[in-house]
C-alpha atoms as a PDB file:
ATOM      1  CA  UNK A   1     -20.946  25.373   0.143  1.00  0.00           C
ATOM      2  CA  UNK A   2     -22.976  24.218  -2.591  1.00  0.00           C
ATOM      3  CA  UNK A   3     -21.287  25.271  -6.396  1.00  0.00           C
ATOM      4  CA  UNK A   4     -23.108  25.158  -9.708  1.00  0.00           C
ATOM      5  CA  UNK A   5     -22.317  22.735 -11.930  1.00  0.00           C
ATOM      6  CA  UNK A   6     -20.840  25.312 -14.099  1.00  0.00           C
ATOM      7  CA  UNK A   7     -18.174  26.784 -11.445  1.00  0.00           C
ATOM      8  CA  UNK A   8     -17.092  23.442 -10.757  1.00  0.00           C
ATOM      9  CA  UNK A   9     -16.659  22.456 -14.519  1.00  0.00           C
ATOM     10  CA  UNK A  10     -15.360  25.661 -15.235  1.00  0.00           C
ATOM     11  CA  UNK A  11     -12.816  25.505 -12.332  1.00  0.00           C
ATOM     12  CA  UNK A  12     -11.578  22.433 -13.851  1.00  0.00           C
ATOM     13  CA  UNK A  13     -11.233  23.410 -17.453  1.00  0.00           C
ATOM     14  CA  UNK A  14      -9.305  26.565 -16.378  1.00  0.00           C
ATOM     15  CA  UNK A  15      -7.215  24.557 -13.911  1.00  0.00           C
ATOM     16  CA  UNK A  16      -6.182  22.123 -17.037  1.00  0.00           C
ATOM     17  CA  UNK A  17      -5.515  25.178 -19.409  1.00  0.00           C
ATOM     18  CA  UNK A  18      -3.405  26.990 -17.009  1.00  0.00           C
ATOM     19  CA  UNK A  19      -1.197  23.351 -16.164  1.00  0.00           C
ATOM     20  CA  UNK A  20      -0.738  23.488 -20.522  1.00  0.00           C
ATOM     21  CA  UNK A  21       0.238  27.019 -20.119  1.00  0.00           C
ATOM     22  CA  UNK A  22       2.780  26.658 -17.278  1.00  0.00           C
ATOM     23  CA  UNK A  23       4.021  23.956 -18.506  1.00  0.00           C
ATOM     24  CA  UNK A  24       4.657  24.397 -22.115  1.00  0.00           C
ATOM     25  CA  UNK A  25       5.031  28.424 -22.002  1.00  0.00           C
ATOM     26  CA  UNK A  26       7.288  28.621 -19.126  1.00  0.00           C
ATOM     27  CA  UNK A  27       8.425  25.612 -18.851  1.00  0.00           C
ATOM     28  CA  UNK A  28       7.116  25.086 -15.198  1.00  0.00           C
ATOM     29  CA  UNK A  29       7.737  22.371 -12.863  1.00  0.00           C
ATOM     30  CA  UNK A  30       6.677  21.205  -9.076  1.00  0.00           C
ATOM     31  CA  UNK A  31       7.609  18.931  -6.210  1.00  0.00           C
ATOM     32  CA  UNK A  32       5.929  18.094  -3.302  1.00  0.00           C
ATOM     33  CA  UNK A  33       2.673  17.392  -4.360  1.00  0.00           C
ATOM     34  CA  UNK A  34       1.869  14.762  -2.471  1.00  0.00           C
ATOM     35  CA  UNK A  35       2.110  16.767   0.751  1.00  0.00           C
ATOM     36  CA  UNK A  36      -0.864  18.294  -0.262  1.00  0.00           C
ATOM     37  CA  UNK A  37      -4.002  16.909   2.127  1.00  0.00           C
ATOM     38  CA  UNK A  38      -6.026  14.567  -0.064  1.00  0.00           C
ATOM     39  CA  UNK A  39      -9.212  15.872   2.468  1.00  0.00           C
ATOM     40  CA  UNK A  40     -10.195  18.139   5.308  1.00  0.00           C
ATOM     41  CA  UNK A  41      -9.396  21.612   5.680  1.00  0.00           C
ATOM     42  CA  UNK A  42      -5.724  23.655   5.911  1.00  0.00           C
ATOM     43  CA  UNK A  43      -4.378  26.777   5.017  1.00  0.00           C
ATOM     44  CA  UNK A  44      -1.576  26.790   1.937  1.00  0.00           C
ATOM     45  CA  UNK A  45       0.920  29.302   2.661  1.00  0.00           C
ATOM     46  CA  UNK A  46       2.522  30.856  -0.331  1.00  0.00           C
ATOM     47  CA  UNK A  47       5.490  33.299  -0.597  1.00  0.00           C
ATOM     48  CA  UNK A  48       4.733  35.956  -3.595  1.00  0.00           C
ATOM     49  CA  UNK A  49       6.240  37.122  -6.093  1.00  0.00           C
ATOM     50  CA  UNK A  50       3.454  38.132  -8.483  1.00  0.00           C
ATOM     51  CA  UNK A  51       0.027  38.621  -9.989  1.00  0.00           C
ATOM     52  CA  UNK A  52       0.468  34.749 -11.512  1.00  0.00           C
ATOM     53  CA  UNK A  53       1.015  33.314  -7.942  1.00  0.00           C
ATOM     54  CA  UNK A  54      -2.854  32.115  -6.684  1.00  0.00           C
ATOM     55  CA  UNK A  55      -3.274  30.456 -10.611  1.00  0.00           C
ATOM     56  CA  UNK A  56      -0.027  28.913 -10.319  1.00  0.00           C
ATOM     57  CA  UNK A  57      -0.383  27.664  -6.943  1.00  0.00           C
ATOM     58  CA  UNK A  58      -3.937  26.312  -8.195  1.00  0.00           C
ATOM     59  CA  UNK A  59      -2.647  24.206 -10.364  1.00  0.00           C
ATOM     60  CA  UNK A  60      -0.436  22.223  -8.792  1.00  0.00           C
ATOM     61  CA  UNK A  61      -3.279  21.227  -6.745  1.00  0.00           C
ATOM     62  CA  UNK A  62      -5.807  18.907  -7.678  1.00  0.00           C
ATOM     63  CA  UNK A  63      -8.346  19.769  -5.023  1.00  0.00           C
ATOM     64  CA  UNK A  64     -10.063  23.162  -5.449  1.00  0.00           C
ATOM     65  CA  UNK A  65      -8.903  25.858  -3.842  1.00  0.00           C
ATOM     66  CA  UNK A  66      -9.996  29.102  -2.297  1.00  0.00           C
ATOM     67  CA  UNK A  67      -8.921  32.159  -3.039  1.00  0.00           C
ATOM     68  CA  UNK A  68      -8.323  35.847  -0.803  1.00  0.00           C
ATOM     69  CA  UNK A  69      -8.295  38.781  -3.035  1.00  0.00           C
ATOM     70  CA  UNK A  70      -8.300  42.701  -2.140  1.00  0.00           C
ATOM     71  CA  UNK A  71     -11.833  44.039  -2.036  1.00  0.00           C
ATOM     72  CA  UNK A  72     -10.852  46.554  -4.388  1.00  0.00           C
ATOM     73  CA  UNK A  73     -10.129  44.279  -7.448  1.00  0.00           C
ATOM     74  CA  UNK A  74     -13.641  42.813  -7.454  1.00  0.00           C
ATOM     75  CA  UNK A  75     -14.411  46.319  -8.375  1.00  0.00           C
ATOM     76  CA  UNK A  76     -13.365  45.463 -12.088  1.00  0.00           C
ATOM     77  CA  UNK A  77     -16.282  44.570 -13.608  1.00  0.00           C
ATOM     78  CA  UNK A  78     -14.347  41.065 -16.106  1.00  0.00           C
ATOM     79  CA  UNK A  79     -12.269  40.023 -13.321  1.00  0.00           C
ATOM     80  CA  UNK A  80     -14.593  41.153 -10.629  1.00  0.00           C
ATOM     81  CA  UNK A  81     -16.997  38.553 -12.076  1.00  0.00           C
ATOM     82  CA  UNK A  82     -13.795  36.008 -12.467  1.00  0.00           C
ATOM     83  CA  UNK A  83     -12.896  35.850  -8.739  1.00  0.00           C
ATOM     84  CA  UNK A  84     -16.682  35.885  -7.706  1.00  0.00           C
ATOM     85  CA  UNK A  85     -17.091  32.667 -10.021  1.00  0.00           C
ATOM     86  CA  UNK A  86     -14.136  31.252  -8.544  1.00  0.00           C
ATOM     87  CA  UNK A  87     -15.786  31.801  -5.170  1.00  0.00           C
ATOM     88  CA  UNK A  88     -12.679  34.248  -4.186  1.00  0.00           C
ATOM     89  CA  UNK A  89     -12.913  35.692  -0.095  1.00  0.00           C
ATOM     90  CA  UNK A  90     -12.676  39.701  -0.336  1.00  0.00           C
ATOM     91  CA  UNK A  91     -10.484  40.867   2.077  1.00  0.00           C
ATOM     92  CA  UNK A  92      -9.255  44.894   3.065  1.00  0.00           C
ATOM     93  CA  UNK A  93      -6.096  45.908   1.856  1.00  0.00           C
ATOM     94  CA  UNK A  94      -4.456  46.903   5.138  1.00  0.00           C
ATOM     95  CA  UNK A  95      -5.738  43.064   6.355  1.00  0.00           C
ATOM     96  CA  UNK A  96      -7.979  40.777   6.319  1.00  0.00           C
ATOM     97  CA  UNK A  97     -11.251  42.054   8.150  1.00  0.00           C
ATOM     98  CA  UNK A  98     -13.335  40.717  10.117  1.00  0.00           C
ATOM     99  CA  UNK A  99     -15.607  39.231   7.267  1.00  0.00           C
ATOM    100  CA  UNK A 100     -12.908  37.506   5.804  1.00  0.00           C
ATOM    101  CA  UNK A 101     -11.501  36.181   8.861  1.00  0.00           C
ATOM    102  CA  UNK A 102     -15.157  34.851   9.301  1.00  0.00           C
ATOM    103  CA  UNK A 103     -15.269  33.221   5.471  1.00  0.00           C
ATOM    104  CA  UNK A 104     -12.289  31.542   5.603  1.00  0.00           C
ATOM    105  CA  UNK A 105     -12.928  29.879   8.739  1.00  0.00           C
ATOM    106  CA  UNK A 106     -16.142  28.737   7.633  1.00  0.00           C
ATOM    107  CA  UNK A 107     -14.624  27.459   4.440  1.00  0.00           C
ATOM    108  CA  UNK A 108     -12.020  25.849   6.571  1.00  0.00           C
ATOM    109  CA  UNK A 109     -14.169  24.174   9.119  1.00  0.00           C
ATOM    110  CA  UNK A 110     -16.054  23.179   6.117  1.00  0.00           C
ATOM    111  CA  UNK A 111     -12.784  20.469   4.770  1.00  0.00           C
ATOM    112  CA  UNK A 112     -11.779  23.025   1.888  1.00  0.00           C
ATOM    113  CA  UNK A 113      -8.158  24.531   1.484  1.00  0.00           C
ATOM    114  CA  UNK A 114      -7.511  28.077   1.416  1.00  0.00           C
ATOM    115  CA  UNK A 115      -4.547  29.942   0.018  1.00  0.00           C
ATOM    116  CA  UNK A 116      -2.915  32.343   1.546  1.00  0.00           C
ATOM    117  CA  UNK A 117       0.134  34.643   1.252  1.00  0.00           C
ATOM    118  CA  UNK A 118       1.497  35.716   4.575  1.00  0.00           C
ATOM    119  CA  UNK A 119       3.896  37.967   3.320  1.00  0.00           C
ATOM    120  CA  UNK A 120       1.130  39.898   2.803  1.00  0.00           C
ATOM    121  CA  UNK A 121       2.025  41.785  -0.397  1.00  0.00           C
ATOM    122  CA  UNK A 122       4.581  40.664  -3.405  1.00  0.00           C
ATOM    123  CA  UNK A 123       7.716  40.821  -2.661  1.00  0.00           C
ATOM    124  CA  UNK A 124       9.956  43.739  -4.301  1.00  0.00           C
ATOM    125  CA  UNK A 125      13.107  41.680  -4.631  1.00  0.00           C
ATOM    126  CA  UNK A 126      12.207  37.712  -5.463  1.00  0.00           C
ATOM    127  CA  UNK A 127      13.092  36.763  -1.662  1.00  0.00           C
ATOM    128  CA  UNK A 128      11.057  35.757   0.962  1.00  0.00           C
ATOM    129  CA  UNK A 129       9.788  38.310   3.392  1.00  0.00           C
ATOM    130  CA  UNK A 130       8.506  38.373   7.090  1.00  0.00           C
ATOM    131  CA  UNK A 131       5.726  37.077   7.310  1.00  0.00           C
ATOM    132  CA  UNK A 132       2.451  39.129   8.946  1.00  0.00           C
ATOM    133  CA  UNK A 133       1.221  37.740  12.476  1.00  0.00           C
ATOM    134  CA  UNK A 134      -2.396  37.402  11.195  1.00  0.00           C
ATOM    135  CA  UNK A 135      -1.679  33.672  10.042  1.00  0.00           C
ATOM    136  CA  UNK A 136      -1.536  32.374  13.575  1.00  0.00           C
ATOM    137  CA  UNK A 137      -4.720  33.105  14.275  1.00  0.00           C
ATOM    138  CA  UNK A 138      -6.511  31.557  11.208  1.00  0.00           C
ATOM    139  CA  UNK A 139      -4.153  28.517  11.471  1.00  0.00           C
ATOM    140  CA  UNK A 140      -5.278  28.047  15.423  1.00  0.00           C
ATOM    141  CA  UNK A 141      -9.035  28.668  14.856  1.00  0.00           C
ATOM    142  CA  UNK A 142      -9.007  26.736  11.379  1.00  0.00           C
ATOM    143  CA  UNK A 143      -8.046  23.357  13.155  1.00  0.00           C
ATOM    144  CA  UNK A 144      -6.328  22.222  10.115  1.00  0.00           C
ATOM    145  CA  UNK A 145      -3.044  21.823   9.390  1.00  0.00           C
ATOM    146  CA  UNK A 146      -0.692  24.670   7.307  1.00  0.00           C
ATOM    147  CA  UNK A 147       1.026  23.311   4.015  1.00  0.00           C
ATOM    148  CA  UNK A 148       4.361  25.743   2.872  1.00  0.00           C
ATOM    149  CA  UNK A 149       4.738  26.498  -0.432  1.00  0.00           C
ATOM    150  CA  UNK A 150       6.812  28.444  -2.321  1.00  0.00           C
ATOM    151  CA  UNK A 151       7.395  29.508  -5.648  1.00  0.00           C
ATOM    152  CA  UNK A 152      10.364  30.548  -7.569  1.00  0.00           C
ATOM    153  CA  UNK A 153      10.638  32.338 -11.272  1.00  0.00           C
ATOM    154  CA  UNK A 154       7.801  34.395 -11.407  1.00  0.00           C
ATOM    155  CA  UNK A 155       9.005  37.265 -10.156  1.00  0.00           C
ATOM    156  CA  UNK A 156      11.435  37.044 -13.138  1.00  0.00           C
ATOM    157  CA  UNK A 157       8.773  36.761 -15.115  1.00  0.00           C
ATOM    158  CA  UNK A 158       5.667  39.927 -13.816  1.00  0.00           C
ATOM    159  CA  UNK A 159       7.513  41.760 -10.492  1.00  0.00           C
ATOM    160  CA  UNK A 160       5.430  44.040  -9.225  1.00  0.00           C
ATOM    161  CA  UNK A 161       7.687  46.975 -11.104  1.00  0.00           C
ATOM    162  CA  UNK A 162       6.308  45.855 -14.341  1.00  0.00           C
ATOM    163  CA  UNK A 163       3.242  46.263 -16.523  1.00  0.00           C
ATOM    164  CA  UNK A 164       2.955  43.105 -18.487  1.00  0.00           C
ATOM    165  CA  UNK A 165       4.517  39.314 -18.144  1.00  0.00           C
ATOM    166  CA  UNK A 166       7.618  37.981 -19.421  1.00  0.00           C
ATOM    167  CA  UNK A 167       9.357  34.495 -20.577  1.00  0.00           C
ATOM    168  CA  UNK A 168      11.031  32.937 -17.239  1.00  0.00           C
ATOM    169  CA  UNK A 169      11.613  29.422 -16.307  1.00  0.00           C
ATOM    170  CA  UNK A 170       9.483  28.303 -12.894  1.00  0.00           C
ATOM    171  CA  UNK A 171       9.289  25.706  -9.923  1.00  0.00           C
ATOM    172  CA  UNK A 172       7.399  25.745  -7.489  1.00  0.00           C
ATOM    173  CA  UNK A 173       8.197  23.130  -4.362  1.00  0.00           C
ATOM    174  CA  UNK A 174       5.702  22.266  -1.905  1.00  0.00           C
ATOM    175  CA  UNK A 175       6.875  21.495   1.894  1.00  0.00           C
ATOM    176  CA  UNK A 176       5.732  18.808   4.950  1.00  0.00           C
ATOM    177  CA  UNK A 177       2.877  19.919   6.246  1.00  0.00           C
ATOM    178  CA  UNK A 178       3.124  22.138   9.889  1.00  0.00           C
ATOM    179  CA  UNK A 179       0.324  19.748  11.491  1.00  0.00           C
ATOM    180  CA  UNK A 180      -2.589  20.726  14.253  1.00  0.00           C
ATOM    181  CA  UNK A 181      -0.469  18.674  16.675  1.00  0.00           C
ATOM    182  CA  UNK A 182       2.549  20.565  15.988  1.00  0.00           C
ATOM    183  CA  UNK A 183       0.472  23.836  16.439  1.00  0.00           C
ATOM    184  CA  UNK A 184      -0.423  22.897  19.521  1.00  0.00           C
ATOM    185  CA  UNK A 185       2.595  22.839  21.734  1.00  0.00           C
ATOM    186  CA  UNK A 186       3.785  26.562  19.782  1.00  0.00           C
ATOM    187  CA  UNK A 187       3.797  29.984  20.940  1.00  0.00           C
ATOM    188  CA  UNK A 188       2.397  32.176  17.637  1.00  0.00           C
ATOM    189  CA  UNK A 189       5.884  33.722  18.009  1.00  0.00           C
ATOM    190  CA  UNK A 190       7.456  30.180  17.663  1.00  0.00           C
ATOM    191  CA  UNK A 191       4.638  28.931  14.871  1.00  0.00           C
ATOM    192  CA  UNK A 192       5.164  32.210  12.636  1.00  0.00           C
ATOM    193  CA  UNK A 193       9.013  31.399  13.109  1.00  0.00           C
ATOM    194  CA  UNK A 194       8.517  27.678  11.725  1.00  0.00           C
ATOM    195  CA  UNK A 195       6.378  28.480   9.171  1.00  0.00           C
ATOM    196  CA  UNK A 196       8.642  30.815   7.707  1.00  0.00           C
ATOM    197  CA  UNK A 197      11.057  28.567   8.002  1.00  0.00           C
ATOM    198  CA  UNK A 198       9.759  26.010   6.178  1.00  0.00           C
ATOM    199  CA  UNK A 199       8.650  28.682   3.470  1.00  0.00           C
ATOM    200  CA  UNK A 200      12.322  29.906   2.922  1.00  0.00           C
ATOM    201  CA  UNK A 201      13.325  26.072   2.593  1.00  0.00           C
ATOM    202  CA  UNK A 202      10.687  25.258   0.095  1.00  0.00           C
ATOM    203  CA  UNK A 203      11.721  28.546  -1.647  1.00  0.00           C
ATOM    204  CA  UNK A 204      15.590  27.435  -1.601  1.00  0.00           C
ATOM    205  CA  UNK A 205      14.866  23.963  -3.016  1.00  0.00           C
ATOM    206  CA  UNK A 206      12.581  25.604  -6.063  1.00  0.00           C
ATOM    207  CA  UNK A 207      15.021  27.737  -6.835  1.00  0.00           C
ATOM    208  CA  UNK A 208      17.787  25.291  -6.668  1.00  0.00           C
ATOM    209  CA  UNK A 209      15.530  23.034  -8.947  1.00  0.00           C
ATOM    210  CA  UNK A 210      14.683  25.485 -11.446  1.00  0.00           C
ATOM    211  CA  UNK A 211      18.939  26.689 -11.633  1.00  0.00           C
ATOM    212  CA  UNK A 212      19.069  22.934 -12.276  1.00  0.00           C
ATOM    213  CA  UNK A 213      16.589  23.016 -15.124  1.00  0.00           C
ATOM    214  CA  UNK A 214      17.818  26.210 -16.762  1.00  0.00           C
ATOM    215  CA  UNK A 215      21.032  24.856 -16.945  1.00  0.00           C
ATOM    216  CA  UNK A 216      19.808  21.564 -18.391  1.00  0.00           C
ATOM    217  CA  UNK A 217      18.385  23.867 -21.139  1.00  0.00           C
END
């Protein structure tokens, strides 16, 4: 996929403003990095806890990443342009659709990463929910492995009940990598159970880091 000069630069600049605003506005800290694939393709698989998540998961990240958003938000004409700049995958609100199956395999077969959140909607209590089947499927056909993530704090600081953000402390921790190998020898029963898995851990040790941190305070 060939990207202006301008998306790239701009994706850079806005990944370096949002690390100063994490960082220094809600005091935001990460481990794991280094599980993240330096190249090639693979699906990041995010719990969510709110409207902050796909920026904050960005930054952590120095590769680019790709974005799903609901089809219905690129219907706002600022942020509609935003996400299509960003080179965001439109998906349906009741699932992903056949067209954005399609995109974000091609993206994946093409070595990019793709976020996802398998929950499939932010979660109305800070905890990590079941996550949807759907995932199995993209993480078969992607050939590429699936990196956990999870993020703790910012449902603290914009849950879904509330209009605008708030102050709150946040970590997010990113997990070992579920590999194509692994895959391979799972049921998508038993590969939706790991995964999971290994989101609720990375979710327990971000949450145990940022009690850690607050305390430190």
């Amino acid at each position: 996929m060939q990207r202006t000069w301008a998306q790239r630069r701009f994706y850079h600049l806005f990944r370096v403003f949002a690390r100063l605003i994490g960082v220094f506005c809600f005091r935001l800290r990460c481990t794991g990095r280094e599980n993240y694939p330096t190249e090639g393709g693979g699906l990041i698989c995010s719990n969510h806890q709110s409207m902050f998540d796909p920026v904050l998961v960005g930054l952590t990240c120095d590769r680019r990443l790709n974005y799903l958003a609901r089809r219905s938000l690129f219907r706002f004409f600022l942020f509609g342009w935003l996400i299509r700049f960003l080179d965001a995958i439109p998906i349906d609100r009741d699932g992903m659709g056949l067209d954005g199956i399609r995109e974000t395999l091609r993206r994946l077969k093409r070595g990019e990463l793709v976020l996802i959140f398998p929950e499939g909607t932010r979660t109305e209590d800070g905890e990590v929910a079941t996550l949807m089947p759907g995932v199995c499927a993209l993480a078969k056909r992607g050939k590429g492995p699936l990196i956990p993530v999870a993020i703790d704090g910012a449902y603290d600081a914009w849950p879904r009940s509330a209009k605008l953000p708030r102050f709150a402390t946040l970590h997010i921790d990113i997990g070992e990598p579920l590999t194509v190998e692994q895959m391979r020898d799972l049921e998508d029963r038993e590969l939706l159970a790991e995964l999971e898995r290994r989101i609720r851990a990375c979710h327990d040790r971000a949450r145990r880091a940022r009690r850690r941190l607050e305390r430190g305070a």
